[in-house]
Structures are given as structure tokens and as C-alpha cells.
PDB file of N, CA and C in Angstrom:
ATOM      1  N   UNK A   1     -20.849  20.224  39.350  1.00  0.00           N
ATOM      2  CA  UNK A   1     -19.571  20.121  38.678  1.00  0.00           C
ATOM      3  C   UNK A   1     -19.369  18.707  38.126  1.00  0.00           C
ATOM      4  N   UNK A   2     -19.718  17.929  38.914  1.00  0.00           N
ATOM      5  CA  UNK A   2     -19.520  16.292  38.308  1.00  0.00           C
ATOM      6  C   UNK A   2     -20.486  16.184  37.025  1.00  0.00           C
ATOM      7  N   UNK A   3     -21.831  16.537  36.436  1.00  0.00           N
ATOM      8  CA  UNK A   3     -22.313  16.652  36.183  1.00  0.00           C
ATOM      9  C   UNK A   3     -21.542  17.162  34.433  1.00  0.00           C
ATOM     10  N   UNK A   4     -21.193  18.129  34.692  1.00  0.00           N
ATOM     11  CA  UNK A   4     -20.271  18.484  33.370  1.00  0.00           C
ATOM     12  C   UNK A   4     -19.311  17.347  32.602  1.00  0.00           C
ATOM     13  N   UNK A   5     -18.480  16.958  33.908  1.00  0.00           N
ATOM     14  CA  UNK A   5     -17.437  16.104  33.287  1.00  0.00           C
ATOM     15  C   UNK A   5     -17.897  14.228  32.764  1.00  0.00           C
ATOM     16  N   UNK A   6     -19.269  14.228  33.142  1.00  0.00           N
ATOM     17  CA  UNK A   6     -20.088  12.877  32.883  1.00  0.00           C
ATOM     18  C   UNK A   6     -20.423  13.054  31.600  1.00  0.00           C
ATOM     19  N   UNK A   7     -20.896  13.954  30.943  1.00  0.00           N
ATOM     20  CA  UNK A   7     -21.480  14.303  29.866  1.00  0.00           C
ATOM     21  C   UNK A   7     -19.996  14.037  28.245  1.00  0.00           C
ATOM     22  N   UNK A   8     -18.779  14.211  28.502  1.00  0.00           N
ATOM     23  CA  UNK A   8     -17.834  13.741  27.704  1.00  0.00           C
ATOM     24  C   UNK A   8     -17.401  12.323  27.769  1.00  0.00           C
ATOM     25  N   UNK A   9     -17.616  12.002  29.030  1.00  0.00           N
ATOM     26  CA  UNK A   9     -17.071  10.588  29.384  1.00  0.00           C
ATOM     27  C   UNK A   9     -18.248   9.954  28.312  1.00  0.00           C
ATOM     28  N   UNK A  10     -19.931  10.055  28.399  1.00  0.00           N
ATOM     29  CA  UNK A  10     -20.611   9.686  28.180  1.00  0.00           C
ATOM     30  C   UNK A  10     -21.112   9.670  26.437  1.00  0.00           C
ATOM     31  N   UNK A  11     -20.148  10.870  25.953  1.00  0.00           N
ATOM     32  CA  UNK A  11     -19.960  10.829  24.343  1.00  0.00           C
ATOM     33  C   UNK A  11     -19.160  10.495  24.064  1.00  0.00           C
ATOM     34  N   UNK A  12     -18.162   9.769  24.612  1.00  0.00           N
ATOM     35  CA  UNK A  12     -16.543   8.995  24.179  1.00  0.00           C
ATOM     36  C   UNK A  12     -17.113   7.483  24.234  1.00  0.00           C
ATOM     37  N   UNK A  13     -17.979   7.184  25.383  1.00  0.00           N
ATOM     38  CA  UNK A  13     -18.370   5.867  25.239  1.00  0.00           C
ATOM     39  C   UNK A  13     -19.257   5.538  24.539  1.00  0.00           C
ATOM     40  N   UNK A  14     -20.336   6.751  23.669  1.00  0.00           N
ATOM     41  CA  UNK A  14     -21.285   6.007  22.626  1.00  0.00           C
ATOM     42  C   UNK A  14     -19.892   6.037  21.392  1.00  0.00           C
ATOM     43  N   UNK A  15     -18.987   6.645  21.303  1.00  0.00           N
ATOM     44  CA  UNK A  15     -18.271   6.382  20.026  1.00  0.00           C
ATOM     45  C   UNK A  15     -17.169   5.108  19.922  1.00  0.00           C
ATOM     46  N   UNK A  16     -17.074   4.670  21.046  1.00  0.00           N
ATOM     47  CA  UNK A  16     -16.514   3.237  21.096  1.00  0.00           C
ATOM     48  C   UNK A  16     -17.336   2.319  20.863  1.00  0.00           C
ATOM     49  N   UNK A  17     -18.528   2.126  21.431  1.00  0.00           N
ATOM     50  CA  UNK A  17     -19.433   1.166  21.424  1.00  0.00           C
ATOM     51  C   UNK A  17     -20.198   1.204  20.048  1.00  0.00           C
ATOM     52  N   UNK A  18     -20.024   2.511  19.230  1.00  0.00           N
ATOM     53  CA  UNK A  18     -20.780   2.525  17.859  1.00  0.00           C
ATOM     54  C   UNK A  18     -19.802   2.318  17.007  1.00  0.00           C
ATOM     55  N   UNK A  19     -18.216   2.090  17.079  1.00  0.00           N
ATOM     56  CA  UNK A  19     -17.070   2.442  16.361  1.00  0.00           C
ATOM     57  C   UNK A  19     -17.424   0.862  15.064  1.00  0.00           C
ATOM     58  N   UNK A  20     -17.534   1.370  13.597  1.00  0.00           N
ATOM     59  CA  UNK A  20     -17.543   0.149  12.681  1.00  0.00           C
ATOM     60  C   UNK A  20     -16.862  -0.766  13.201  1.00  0.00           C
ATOM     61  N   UNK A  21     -16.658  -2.190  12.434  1.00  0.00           N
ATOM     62  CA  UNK A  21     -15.553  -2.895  12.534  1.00  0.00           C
ATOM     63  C   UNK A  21     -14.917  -3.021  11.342  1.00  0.00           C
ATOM     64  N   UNK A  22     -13.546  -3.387  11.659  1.00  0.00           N
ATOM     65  CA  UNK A  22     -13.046  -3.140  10.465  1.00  0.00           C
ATOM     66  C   UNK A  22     -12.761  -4.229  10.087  1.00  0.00           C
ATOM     67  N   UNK A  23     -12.592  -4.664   8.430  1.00  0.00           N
ATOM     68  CA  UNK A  23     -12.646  -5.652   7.438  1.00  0.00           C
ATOM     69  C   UNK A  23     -11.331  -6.404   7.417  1.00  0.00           C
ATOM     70  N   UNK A  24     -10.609  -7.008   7.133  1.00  0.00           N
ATOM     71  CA  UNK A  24      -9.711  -7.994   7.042  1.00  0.00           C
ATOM     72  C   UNK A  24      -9.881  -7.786   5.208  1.00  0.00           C
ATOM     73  N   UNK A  25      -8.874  -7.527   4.659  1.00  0.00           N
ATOM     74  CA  UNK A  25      -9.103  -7.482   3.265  1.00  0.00           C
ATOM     75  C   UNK A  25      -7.205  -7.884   2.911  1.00  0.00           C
ATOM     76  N   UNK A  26      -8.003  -8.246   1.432  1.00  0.00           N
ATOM     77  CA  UNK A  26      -6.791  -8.700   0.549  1.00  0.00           C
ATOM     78  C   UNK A  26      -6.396  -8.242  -0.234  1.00  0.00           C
ATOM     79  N   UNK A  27      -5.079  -7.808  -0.706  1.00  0.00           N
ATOM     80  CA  UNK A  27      -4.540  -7.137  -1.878  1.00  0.00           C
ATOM     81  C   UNK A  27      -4.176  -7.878  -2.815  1.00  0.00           C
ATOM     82  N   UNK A  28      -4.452  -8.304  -3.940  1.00  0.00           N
ATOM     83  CA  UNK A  28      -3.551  -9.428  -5.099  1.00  0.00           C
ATOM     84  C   UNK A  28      -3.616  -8.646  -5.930  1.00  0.00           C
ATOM     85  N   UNK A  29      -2.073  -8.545  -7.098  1.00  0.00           N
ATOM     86  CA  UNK A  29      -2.245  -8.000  -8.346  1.00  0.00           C
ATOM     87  C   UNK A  29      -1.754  -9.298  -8.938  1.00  0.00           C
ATOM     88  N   UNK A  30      -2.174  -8.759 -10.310  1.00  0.00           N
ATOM     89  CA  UNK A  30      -2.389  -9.894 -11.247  1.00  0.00           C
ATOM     90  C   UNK A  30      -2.260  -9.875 -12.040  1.00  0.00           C
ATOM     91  N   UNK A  31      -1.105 -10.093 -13.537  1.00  0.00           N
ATOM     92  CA  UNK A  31      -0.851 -10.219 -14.899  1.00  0.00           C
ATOM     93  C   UNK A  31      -1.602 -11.364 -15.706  1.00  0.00           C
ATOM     94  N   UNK A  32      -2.219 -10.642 -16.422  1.00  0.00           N
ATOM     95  CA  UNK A  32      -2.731 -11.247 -17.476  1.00  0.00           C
ATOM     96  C   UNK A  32      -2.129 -11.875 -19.325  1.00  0.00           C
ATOM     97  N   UNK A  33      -2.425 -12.614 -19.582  1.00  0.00           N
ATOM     98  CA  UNK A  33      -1.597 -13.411 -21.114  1.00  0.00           C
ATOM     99  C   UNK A  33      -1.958 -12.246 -22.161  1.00  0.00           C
ATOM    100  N   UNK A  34      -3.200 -11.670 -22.002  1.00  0.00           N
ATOM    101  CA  UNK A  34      -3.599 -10.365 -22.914  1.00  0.00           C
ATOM    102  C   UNK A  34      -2.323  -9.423 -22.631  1.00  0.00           C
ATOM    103  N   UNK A  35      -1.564  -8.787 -21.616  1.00  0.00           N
ATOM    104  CA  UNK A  35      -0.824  -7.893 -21.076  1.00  0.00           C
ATOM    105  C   UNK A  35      -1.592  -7.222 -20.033  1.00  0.00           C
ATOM    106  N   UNK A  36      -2.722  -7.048 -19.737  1.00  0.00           N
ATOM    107  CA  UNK A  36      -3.294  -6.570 -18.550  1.00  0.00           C
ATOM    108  C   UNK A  36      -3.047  -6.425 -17.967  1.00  0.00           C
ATOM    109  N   UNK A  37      -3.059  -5.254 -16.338  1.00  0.00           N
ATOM    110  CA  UNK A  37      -2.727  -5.567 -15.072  1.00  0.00           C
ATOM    111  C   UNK A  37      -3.730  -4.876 -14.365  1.00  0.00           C
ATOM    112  N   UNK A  38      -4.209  -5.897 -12.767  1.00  0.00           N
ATOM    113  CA  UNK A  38      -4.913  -5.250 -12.440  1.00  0.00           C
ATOM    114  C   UNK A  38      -4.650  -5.413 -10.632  1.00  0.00           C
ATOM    115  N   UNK A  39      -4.856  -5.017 -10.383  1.00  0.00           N
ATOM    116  CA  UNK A  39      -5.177  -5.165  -8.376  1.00  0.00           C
ATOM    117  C   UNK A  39      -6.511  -5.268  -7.916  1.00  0.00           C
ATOM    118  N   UNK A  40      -6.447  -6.244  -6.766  1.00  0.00           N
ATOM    119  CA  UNK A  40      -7.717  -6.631  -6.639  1.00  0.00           C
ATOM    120  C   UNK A  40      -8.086  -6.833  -5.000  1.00  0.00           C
ATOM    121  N   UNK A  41      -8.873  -6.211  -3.928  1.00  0.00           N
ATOM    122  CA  UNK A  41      -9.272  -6.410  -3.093  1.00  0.00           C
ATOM    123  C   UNK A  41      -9.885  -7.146  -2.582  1.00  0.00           C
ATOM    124  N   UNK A  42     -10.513  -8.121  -1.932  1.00  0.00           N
ATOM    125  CA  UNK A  42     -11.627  -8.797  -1.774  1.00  0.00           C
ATOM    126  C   UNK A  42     -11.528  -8.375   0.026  1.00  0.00           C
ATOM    127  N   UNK A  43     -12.727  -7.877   0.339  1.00  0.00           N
ATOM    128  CA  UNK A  43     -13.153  -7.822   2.206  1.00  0.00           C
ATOM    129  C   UNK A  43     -13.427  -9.208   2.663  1.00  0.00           C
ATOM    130  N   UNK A  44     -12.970  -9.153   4.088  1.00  0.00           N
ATOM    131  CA  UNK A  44     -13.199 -10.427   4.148  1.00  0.00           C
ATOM    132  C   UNK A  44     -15.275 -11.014   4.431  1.00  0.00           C
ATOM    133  N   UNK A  45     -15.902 -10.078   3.773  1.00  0.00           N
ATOM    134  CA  UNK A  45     -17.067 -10.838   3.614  1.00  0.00           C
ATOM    135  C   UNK A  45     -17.082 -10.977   2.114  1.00  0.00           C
ATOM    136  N   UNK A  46     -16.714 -10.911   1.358  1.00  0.00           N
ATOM    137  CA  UNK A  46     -16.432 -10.962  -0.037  1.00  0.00           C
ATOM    138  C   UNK A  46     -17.441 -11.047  -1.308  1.00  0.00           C
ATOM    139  N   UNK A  47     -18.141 -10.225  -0.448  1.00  0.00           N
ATOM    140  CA  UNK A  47     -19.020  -9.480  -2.051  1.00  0.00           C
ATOM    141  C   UNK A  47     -19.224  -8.883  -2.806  1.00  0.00           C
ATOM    142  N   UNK A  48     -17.806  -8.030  -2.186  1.00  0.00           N
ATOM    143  CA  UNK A  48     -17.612  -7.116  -3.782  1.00  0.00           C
ATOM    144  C   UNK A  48     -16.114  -7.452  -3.792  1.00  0.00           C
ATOM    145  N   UNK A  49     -15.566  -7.227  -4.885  1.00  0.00           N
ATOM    146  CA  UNK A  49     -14.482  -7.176  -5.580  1.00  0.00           C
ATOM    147  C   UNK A  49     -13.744  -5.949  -5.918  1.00  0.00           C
ATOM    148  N   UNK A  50     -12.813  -4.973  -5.157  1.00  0.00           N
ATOM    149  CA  UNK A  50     -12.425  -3.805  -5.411  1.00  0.00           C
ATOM    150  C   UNK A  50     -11.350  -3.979  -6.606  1.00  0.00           C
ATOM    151  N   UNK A  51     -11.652  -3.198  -7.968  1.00  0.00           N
ATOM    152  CA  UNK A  51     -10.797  -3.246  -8.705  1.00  0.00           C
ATOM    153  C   UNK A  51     -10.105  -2.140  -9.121  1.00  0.00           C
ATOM    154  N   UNK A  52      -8.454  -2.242  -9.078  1.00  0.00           N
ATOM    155  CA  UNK A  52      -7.999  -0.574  -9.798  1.00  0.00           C
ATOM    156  C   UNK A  52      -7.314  -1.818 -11.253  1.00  0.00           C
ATOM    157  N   UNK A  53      -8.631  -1.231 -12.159  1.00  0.00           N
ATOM    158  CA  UNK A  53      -7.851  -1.400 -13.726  1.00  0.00           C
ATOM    159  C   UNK A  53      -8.061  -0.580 -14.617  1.00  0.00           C
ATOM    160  N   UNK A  54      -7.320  -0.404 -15.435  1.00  0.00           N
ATOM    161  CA  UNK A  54      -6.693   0.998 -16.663  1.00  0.00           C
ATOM    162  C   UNK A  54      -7.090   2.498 -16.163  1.00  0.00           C
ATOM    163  N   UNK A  55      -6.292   1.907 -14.619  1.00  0.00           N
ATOM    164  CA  UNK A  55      -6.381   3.713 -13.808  1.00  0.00           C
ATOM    165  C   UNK A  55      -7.614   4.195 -13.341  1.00  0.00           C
ATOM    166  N   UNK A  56      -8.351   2.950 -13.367  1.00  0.00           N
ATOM    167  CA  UNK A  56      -9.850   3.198 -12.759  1.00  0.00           C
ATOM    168  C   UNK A  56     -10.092   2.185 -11.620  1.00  0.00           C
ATOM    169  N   UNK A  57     -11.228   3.035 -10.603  1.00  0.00           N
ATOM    170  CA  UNK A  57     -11.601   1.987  -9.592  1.00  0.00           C
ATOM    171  C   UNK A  57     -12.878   1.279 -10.008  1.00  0.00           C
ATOM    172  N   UNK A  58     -12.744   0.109  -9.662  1.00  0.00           N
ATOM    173  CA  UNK A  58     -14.352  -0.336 -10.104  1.00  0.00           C
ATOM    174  C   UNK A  58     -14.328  -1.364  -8.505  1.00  0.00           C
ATOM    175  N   UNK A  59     -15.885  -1.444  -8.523  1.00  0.00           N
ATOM    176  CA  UNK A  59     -16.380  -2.374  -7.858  1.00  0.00           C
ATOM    177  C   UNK A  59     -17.153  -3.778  -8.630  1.00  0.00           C
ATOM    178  N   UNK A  60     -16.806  -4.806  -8.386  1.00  0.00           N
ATOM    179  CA  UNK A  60     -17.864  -5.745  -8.535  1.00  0.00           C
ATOM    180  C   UNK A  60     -18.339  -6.309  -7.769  1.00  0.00           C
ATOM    181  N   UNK A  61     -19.681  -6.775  -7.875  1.00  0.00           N
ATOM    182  CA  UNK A  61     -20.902  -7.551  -7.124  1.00  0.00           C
ATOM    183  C   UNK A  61     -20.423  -8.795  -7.065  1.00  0.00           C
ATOM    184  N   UNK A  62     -20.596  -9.484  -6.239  1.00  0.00           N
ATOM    185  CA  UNK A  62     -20.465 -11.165  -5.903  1.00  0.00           C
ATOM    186  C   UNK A  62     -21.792 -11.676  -6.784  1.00  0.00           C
ATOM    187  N   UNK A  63     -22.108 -12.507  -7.816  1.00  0.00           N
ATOM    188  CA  UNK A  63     -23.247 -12.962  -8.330  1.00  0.00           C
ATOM    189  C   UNK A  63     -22.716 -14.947  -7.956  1.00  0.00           C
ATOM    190  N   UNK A  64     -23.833 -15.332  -8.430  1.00  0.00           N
ATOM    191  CA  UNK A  64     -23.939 -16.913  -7.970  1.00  0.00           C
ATOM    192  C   UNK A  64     -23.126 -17.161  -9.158  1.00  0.00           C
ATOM    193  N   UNK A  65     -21.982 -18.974  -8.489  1.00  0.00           N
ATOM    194  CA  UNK A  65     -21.253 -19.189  -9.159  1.00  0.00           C
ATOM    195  C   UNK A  65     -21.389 -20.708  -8.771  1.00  0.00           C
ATOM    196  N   UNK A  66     -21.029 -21.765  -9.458  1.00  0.00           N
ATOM    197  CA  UNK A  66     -20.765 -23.401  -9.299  1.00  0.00           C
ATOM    198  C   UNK A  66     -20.020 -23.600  -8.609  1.00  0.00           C
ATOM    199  N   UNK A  67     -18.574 -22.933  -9.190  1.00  0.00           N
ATOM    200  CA  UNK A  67     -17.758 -22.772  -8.478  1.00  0.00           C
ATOM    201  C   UNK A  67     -16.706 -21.592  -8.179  1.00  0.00           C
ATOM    202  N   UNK A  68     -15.844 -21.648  -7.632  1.00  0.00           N
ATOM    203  CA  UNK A  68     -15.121 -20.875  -7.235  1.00  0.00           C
ATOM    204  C   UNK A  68     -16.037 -19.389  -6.574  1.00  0.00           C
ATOM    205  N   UNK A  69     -15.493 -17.901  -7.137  1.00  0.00           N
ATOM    206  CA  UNK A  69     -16.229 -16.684  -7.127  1.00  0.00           C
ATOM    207  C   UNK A  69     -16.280 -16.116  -8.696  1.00  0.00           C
ATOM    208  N   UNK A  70     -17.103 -15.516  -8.458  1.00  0.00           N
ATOM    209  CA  UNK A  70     -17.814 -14.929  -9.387  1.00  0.00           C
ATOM    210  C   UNK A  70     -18.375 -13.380  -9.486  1.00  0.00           C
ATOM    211  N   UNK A  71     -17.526 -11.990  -9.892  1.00  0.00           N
ATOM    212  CA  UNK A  71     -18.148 -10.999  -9.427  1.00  0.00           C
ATOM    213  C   UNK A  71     -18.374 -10.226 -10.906  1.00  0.00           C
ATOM    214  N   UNK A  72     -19.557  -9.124 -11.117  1.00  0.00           N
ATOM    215  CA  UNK A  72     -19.389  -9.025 -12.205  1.00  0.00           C
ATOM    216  C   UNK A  72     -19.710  -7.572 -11.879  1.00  0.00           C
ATOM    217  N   UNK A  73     -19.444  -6.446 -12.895  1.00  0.00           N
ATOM    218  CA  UNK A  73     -20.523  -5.159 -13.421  1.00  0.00           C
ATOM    219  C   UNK A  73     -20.446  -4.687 -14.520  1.00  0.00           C
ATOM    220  N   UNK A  74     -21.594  -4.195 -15.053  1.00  0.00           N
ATOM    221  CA  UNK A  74     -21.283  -4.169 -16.248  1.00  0.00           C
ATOM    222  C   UNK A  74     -20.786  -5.320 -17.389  1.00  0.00           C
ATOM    223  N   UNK A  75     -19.987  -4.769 -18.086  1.00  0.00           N
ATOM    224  CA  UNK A  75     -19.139  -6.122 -19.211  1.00  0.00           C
ATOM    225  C   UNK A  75     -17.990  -6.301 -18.941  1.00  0.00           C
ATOM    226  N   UNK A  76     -17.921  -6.177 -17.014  1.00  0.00           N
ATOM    227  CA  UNK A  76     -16.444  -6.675 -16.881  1.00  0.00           C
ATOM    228  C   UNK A  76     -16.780  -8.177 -15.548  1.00  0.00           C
ATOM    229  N   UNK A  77     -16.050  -8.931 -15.922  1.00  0.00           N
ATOM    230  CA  UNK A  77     -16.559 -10.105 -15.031  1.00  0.00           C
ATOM    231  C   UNK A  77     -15.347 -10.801 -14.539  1.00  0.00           C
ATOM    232  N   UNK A  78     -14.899 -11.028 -13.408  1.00  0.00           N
ATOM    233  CA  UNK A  78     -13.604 -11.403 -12.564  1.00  0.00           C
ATOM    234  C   UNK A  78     -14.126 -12.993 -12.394  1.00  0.00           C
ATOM    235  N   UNK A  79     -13.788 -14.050 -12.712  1.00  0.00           N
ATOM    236  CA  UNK A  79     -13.726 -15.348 -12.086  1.00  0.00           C
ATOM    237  C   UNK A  79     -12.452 -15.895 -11.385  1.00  0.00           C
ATOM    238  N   UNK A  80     -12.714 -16.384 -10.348  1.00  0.00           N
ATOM    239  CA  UNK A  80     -11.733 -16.788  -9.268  1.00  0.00           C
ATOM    240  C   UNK A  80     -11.744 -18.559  -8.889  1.00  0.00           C
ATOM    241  N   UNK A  81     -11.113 -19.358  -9.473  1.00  0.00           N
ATOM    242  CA  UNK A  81     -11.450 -20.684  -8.774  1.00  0.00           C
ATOM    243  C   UNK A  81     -10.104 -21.113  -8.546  1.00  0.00           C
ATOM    244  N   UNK A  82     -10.365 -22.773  -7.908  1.00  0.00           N
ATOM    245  CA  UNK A  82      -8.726 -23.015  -7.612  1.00  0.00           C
ATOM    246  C   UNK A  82      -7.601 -23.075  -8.467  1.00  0.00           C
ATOM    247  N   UNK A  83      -8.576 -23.331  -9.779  1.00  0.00           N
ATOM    248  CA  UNK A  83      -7.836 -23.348 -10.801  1.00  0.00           C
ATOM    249  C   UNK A  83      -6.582 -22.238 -11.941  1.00  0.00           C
ATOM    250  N   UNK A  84      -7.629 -21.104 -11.360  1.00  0.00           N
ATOM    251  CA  UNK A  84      -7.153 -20.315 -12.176  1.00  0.00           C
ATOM    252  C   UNK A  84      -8.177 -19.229 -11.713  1.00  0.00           C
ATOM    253  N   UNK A  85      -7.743 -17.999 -12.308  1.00  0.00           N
ATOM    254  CA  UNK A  85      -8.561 -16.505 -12.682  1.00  0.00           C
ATOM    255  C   UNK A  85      -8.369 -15.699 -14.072  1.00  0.00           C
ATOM    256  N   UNK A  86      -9.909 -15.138 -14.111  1.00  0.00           N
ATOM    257  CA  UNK A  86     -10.088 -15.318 -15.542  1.00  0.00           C
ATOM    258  C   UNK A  86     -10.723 -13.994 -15.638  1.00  0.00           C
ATOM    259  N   UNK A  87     -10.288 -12.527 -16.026  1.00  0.00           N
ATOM    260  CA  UNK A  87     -10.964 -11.626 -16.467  1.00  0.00           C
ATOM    261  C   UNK A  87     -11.457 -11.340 -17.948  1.00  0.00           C
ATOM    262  N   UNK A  88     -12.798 -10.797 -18.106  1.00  0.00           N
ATOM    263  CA  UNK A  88     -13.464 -10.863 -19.215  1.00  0.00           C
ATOM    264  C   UNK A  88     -13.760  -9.445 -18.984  1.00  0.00           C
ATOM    265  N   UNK A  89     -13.829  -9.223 -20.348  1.00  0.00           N
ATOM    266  CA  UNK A  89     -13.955  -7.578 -20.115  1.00  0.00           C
ATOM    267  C   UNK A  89     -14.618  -7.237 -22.261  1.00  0.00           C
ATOM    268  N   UNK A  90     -15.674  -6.718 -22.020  1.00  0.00           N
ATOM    269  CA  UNK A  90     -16.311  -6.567 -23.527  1.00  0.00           C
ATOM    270  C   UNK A  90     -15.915  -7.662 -24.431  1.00  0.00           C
ATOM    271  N   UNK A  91     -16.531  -8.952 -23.449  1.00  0.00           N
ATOM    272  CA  UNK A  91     -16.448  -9.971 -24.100  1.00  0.00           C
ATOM    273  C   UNK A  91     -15.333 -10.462 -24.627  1.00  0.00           C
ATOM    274  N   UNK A  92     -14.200 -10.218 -24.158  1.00  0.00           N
ATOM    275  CA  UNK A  92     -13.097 -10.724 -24.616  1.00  0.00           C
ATOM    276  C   UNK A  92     -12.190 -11.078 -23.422  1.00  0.00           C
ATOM    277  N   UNK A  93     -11.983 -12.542 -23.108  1.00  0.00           N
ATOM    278  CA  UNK A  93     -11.875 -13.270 -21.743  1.00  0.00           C
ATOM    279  C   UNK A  93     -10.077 -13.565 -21.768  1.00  0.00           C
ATOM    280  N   UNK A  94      -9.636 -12.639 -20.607  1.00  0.00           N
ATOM    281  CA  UNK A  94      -8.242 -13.584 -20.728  1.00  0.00           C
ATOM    282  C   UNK A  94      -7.414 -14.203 -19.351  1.00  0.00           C
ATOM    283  N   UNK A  95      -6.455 -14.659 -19.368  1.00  0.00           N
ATOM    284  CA  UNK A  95      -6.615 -16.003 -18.184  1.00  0.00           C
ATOM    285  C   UNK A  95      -5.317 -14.882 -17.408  1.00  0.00           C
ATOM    286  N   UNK A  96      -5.453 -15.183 -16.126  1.00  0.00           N
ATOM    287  CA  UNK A  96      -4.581 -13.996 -15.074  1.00  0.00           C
ATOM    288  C   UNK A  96      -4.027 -14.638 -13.708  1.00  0.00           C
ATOM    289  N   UNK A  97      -2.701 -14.292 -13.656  1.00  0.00           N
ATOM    290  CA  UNK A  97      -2.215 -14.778 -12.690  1.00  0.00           C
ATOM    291  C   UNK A  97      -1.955 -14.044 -11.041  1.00  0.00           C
ATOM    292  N   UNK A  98      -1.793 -14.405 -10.166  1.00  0.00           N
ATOM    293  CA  UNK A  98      -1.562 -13.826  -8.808  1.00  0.00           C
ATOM    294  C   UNK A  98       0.033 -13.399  -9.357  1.00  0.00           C
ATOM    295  N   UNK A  99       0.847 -12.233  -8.729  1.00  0.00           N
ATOM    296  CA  UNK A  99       2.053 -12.335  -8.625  1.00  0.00           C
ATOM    297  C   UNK A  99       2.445 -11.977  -7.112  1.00  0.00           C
TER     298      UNK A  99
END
């Protein structure tokens, strides 16, 4: 009889001990001088960039940057420094604020 009730104890504890961890993430939306708007995630390991813009989700990749971040896919490219943030999108770059 003990035997039975070891066997649940013993699949509750591989699902704690295997349970993900979960991310620390950020929400910022952001108006742009073009009229743009977009929302933007970053996890806190921050290599991709979750984006909802013109009713779409996109992801971007973290690529190497001088400074600040830098994520891109495709012909859409998010820059992040202290200075400012700067979405480019089919080559046409416009400057974006946190609100």
C-alpha cells in the first residue's frame, strides 16, 4: 500500500525540480515622431526583443552593437541607447519615445 502512494509523491517532485524559471521581463510602449506605436518586451536575458507593431507580433534577435542594444529581423531594426530609441523599418528610421 505505501508503495502506491510513493509513486505520486515521486511525480510531483520531478515536476518541481524540472519546473522552467521564469523571466523577469519588461513592458515599454513607445510613440514615435513618424506617428508609430509600438510595445516592446525585453526578458530579462535580453536577446530578443518582443514586438506588437501594426497588430503584429514580431520577435527580434539581439545582434552586436557599440553601444547601447541592438535587435534586428528582417528590415525592421529596434536601437536602444541612453540616448534615445530609434526604429527603422524598410529603411526608413524614426526616433521613439518611452511613455
Amino acid at each position: 500500500m505505501r508503495g502506491r502512494h510513493f509513486i505520486p509523491w515521486l511525480g510531483a517532485a520531478a515536476l518541481v525540480i524540472s519546473a522552467p524559471r521564469v523571466f523577469a521581463q519588461t513592458f515599454l510602449t513607445y510613440h514615435c515622431r513618424d506617428g508609430s506605436e509600438f510595445v516592446v518586451a525585453l526578458l530579462e536575458d535580453k536577446r530578443f526583443a518582443y514586438l506588437q507593431l501594426d497588430g503584429k507580433a514580431v520577435s527580434l534577435r539581439r545582434g552586436l552593437s557599440l553601444s547601447g542594444s541592438r535587435y534586428t529581423r528582417g528590415d525592421i531594426t529596434l536601437r536602444m541607447t541612453e540616448t534615445g530609441t530609434t526604429l527603422k523599418r524598410r529603411n526608413r528610421s524614426t526616433e521613439c519615445t518611452a511613455t
